[in-house]
C-alpha atoms as a PDB file:
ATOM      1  CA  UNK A   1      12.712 -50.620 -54.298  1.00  0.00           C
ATOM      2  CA  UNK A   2      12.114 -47.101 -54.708  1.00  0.00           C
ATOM      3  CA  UNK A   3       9.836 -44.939 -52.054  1.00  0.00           C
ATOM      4  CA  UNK A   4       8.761 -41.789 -52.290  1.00  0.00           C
ATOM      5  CA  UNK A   5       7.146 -40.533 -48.258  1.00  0.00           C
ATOM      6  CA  UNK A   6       4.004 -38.809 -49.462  1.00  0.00           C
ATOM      7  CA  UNK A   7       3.486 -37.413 -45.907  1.00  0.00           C
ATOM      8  CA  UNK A   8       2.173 -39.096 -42.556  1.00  0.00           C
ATOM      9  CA  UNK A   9       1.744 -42.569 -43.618  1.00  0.00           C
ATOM     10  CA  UNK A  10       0.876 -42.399 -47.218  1.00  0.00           C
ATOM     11  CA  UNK A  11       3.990 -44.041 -49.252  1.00  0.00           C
ATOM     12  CA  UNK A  12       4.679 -44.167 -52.491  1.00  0.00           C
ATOM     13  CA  UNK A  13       5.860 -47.853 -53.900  1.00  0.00           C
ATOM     14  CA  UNK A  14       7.940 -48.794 -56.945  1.00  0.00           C
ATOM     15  CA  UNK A  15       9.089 -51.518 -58.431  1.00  0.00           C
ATOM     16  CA  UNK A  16      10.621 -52.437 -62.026  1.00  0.00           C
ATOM     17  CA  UNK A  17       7.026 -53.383 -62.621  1.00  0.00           C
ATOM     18  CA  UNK A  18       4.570 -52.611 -59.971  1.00  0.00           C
ATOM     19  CA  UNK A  19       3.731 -49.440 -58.606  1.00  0.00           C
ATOM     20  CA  UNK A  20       1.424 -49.170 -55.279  1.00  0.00           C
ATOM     21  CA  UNK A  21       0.299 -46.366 -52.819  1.00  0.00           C
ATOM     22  CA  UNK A  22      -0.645 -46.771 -49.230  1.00  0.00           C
ATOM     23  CA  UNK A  23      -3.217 -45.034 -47.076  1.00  0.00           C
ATOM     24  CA  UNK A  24      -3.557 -41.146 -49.397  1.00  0.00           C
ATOM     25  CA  UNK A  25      -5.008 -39.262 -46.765  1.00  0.00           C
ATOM     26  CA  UNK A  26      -6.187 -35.755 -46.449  1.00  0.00           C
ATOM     27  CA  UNK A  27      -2.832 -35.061 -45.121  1.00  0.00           C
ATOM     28  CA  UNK A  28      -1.474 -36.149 -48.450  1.00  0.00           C
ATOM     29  CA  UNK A  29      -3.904 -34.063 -51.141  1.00  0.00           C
ATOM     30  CA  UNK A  30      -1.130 -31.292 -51.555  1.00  0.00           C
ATOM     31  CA  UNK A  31       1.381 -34.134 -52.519  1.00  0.00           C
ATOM     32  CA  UNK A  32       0.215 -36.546 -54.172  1.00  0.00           C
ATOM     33  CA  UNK A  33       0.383 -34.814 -57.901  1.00  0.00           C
ATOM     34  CA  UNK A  34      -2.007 -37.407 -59.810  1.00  0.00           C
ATOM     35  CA  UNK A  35      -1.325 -36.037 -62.855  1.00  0.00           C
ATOM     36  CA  UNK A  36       2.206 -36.233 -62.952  1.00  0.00           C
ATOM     37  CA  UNK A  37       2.144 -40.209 -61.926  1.00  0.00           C
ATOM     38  CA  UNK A  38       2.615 -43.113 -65.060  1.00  0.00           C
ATOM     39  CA  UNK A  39       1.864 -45.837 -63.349  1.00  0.00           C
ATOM     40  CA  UNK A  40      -0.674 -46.829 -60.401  1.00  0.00           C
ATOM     41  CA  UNK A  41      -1.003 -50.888 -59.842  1.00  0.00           C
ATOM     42  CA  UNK A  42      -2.184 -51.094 -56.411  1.00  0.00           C
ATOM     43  CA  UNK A  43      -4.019 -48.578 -53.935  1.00  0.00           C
ATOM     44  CA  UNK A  44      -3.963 -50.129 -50.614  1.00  0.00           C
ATOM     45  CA  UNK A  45      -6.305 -48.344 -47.866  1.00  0.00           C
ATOM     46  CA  UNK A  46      -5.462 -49.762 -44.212  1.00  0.00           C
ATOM     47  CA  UNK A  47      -8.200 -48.303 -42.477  1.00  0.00           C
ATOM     48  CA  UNK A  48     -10.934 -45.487 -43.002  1.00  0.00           C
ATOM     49  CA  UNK A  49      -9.676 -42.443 -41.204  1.00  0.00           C
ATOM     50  CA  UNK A  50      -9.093 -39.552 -43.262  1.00  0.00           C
ATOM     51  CA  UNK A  51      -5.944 -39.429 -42.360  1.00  0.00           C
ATOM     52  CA  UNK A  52      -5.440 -42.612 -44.531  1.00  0.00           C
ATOM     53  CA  UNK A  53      -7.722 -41.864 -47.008  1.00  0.00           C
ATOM     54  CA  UNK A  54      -9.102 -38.933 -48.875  1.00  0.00           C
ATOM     55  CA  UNK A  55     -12.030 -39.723 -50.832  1.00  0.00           C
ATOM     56  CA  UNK A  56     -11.905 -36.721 -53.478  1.00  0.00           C
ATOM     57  CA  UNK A  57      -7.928 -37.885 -54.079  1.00  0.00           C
ATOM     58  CA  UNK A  58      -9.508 -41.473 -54.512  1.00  0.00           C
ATOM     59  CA  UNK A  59     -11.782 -40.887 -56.717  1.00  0.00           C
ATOM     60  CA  UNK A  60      -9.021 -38.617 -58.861  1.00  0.00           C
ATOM     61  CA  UNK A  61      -6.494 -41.530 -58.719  1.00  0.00           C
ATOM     62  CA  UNK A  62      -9.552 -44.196 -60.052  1.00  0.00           C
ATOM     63  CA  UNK A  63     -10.550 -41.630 -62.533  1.00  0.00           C
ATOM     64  CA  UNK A  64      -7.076 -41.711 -64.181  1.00  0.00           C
ATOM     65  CA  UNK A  65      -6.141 -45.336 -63.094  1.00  0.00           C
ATOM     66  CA  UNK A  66      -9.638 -46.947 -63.731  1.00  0.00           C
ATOM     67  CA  UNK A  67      -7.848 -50.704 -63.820  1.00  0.00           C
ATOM     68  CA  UNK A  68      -5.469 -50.117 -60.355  1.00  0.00           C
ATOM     69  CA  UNK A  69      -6.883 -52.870 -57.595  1.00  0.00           C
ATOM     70  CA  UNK A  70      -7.865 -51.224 -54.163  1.00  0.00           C
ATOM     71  CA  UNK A  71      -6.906 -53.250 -51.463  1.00  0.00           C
ATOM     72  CA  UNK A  72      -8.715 -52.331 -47.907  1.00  0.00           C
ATOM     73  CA  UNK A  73     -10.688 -53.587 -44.926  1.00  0.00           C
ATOM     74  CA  UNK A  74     -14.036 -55.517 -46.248  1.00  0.00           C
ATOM     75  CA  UNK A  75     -15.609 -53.053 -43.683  1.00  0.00           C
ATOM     76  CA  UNK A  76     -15.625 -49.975 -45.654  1.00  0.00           C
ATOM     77  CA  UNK A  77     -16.729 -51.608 -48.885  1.00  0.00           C
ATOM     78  CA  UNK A  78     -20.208 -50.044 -48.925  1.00  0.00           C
ATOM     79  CA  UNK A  79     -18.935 -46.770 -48.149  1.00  0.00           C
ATOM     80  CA  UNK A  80     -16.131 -46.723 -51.224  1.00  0.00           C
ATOM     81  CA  UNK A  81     -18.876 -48.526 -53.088  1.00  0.00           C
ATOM     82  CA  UNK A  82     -20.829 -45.339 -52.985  1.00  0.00           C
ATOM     83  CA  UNK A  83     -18.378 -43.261 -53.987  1.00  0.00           C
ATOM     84  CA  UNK A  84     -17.442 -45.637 -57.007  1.00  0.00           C
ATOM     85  CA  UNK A  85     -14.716 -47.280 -56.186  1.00  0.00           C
ATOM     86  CA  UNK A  86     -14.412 -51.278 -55.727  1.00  0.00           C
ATOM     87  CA  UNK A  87     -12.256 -53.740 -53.626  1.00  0.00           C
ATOM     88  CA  UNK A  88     -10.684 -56.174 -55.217  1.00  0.00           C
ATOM     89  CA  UNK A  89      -9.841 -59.397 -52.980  1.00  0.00           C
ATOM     90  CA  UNK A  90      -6.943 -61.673 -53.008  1.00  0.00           C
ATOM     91  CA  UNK A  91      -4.244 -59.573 -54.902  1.00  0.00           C
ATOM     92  CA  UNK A  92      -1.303 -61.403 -55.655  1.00  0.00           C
ATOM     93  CA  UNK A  93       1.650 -60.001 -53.572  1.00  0.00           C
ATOM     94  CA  UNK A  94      -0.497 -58.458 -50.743  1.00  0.00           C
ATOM     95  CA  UNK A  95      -0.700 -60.395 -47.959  1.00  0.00           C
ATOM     96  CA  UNK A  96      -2.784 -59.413 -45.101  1.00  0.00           C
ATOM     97  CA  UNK A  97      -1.666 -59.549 -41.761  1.00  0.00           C
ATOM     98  CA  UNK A  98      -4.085 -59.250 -37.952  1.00  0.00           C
ATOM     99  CA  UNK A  99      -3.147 -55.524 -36.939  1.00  0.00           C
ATOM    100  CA  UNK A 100      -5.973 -54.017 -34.719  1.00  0.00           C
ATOM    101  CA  UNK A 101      -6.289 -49.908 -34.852  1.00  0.00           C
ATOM    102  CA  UNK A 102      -4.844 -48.854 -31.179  1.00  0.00           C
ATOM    103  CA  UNK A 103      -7.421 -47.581 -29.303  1.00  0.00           C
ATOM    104  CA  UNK A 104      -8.438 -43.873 -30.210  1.00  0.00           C
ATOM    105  CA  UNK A 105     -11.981 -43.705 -28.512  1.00  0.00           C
ATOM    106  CA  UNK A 106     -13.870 -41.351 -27.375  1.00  0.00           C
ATOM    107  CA  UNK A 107     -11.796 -39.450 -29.733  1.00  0.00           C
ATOM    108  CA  UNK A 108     -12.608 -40.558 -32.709  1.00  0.00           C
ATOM    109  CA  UNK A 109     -14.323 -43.883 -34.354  1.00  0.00           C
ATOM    110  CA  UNK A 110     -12.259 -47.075 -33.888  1.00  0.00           C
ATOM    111  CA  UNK A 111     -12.407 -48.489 -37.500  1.00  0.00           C
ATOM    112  CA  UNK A 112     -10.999 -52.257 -38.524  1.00  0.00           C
ATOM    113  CA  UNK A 113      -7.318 -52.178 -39.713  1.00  0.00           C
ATOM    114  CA  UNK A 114      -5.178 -54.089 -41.934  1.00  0.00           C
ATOM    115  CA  UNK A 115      -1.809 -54.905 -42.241  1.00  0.00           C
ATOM    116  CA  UNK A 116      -0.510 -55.766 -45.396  1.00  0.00           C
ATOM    117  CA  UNK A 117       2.982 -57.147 -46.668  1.00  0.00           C
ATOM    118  CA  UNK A 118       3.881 -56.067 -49.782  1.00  0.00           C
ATOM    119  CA  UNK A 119       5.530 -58.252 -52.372  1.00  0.00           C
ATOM    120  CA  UNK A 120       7.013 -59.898 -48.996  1.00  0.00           C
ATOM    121  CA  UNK A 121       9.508 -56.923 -48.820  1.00  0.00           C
ATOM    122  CA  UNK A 122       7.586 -54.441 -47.537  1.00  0.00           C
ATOM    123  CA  UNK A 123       5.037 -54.256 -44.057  1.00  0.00           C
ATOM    124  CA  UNK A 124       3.055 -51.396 -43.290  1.00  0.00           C
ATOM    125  CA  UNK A 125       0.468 -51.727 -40.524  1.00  0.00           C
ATOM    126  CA  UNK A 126      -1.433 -48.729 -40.565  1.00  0.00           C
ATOM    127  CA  UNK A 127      -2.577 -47.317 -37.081  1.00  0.00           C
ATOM    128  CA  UNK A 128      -1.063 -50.499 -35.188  1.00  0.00           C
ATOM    129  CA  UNK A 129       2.117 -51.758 -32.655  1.00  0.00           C
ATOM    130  CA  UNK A 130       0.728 -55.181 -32.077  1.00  0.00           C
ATOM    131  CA  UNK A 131       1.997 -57.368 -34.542  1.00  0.00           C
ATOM    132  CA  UNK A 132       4.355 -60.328 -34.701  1.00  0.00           C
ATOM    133  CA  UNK A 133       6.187 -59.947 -37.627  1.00  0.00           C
ATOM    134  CA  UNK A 134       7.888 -57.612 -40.122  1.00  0.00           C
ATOM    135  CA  UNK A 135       9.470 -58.367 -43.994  1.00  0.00           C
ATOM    136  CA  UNK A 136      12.707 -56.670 -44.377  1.00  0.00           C
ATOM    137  CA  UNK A 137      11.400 -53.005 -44.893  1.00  0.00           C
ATOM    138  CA  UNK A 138       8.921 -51.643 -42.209  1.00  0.00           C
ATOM    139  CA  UNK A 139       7.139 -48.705 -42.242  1.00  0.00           C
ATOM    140  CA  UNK A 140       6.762 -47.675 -38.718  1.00  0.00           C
ATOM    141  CA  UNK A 141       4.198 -45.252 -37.327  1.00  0.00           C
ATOM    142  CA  UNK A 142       6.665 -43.654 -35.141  1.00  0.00           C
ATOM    143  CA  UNK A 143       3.902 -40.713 -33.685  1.00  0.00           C
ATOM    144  CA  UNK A 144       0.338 -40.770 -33.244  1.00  0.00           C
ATOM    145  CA  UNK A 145      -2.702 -39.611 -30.336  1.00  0.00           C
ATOM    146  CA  UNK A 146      -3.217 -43.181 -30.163  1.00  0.00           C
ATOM    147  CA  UNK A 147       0.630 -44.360 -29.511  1.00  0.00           C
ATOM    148  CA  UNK A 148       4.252 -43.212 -27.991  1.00  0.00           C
ATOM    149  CA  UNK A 149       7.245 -42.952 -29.495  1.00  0.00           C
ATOM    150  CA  UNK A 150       8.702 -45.845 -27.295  1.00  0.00           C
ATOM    151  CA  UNK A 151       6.548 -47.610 -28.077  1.00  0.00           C
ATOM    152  CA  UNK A 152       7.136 -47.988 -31.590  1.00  0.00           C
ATOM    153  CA  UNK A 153      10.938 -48.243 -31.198  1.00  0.00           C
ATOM    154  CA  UNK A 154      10.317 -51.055 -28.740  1.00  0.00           C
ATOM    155  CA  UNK A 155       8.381 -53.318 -31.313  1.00  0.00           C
ATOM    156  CA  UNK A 156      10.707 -52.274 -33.928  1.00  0.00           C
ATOM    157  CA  UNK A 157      13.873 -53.404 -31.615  1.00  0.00           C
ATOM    158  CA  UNK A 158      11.512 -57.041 -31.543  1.00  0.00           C
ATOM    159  CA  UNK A 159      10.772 -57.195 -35.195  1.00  0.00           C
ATOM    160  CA  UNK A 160      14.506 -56.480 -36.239  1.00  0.00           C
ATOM    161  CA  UNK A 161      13.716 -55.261 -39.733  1.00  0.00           C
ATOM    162  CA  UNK A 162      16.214 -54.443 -42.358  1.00  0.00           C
ATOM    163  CA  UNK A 163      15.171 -50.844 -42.998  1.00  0.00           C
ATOM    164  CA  UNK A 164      12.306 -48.531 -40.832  1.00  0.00           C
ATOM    165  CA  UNK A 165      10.586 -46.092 -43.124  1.00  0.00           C
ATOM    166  CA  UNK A 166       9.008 -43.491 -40.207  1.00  0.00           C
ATOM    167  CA  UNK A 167       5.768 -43.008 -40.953  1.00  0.00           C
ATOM    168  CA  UNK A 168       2.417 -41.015 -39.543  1.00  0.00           C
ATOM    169  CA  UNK A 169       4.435 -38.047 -38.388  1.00  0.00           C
ATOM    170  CA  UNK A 170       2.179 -35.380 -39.509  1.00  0.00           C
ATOM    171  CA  UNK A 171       1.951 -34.401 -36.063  1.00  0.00           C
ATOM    172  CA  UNK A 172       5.247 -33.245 -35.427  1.00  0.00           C
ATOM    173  CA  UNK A 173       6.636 -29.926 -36.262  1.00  0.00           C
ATOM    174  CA  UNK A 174       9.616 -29.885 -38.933  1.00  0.00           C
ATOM    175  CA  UNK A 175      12.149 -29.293 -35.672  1.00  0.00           C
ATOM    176  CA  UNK A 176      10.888 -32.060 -33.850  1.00  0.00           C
ATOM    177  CA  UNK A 177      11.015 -34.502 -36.534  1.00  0.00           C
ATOM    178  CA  UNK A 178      14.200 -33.593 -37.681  1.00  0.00           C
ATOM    179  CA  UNK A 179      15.922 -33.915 -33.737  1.00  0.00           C
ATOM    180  CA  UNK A 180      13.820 -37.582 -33.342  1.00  0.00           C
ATOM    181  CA  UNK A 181      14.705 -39.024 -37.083  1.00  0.00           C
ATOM    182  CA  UNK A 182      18.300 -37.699 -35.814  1.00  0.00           C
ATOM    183  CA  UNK A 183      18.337 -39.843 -32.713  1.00  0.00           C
ATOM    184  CA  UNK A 184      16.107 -42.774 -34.401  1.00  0.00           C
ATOM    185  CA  UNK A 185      18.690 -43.210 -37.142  1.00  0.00           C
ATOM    186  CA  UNK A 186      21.889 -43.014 -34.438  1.00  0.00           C
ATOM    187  CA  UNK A 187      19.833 -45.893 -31.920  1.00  0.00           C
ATOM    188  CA  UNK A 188      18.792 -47.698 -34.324  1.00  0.00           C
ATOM    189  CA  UNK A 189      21.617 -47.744 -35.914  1.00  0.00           C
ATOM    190  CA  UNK A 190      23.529 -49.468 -33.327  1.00  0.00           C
ATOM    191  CA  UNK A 191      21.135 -51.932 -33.930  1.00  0.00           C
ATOM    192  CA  UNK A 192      21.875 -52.819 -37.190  1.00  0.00           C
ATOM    193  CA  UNK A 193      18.617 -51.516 -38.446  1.00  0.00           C
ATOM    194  CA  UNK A 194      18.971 -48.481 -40.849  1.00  0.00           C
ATOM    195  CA  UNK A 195      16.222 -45.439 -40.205  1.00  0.00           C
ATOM    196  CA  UNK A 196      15.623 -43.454 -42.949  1.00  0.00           C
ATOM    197  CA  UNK A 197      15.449 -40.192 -42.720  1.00  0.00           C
ATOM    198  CA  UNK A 198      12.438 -39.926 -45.461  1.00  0.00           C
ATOM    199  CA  UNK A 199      11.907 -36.023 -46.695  1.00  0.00           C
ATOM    200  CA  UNK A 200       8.103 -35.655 -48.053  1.00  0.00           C
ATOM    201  CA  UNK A 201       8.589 -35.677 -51.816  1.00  0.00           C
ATOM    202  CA  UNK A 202      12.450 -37.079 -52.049  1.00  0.00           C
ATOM    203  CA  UNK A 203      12.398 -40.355 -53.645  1.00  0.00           C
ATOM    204  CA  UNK A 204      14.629 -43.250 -51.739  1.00  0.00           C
ATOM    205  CA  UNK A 205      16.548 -46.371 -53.304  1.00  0.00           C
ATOM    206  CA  UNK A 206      16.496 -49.003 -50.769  1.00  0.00           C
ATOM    207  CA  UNK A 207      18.587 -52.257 -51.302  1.00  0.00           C
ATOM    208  CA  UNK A 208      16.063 -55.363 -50.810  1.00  0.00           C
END
């Protein structure tokens, strides 16, 4: 499995022969180079904040993908409707999971989330730490207004995936995500769990 960390949460998914992204979000427009990617199969949205989704990179990725299957919560249907882009249900390989969004009001609009495991290798959960159960690679949101840090290393220690793949980060300056990944990877570590260290842009092999 090959990942590419397309900033904050938005990851980049390849297989032999299925390519997916998760959550392109504002953060992401500056990475994401559409016109350089081949192949698009799956575009999986876990909730509607823009920090998970940018519309105008939507609608670019459709545009030149007009056959990939968007996978996201049946609540913001009418709203990607609108902007021309459909939800297909049921994808084979994407298996939805009960993640709620942590709580982020009065700050901002708390939307529906979705988990998803992916090709039951990969779990991403969007904006949530309650869940019961991880495949072998997690992505963990390891920063956020709406969480702590302990927090997520607490439910990752639970979960005991294979791999953690730190995601929705955006907040942190380069420093102080380079001195947490550091001290993620070394606890962790003695876990038997390896952190990756993911660099925006820097494709990963990971051994699933």
């Amino acid at each position: 499995m090959k990942i590419t960390k397309l900033v904050h949460s938005c990851l980049l998914v390849e297989m032999p022969e299925r390519t997916a992204l998760f959550d392109p979000g504002v953060m992401s427009e500056g990475m994401v180079n559409v016109d350089s990617l081949q192949y698009l199969d799956d575009i999986i949205i876990t909730h509607e904040h823009a920090d998970h989704i940018s519309m105008d990179l939507m609608k670019r990725l459709v545009q030149k993908f007009p056959d990939v299957r968007v996978t996201a919560p049946t609540s913001f249907e009418t709203e990607l409707e609108q902007n021309g882009i459909t939800i297909k249900q049921g994808v084979e390989g994407i298996e939805l999971f009960e993640a709620p969004h942590e709580k982020v009001e009065p700050m901002f609009p708390h939307p529906d989330n979705i988990g998803v495991h992916y090709l039951d290798l990969l779990t991403h959960p969007g904006d949530s730490h309650h869940f019961d159960s991880t495949k072998a690679v997690l992505a963990l949101p390891v920063q956020a207004p709406w969480g702590a840090t302990v927090e997520a290393v607490n439910l990752a220690l639970r979960l005991q995936p294979k791999f953690i793949v730190p995601i929705h980060d955006w907040h942190w300056s380069d420093d102080a995500r380079n001195m947490t990944y550091d001290g993620l990877e070394e606890l962790f570590g003695q876990k038997g769990i390896t952190f990756v260290k993911a660099v925006n842009g820097e494709a990963f092999n990971l051994d699933v």
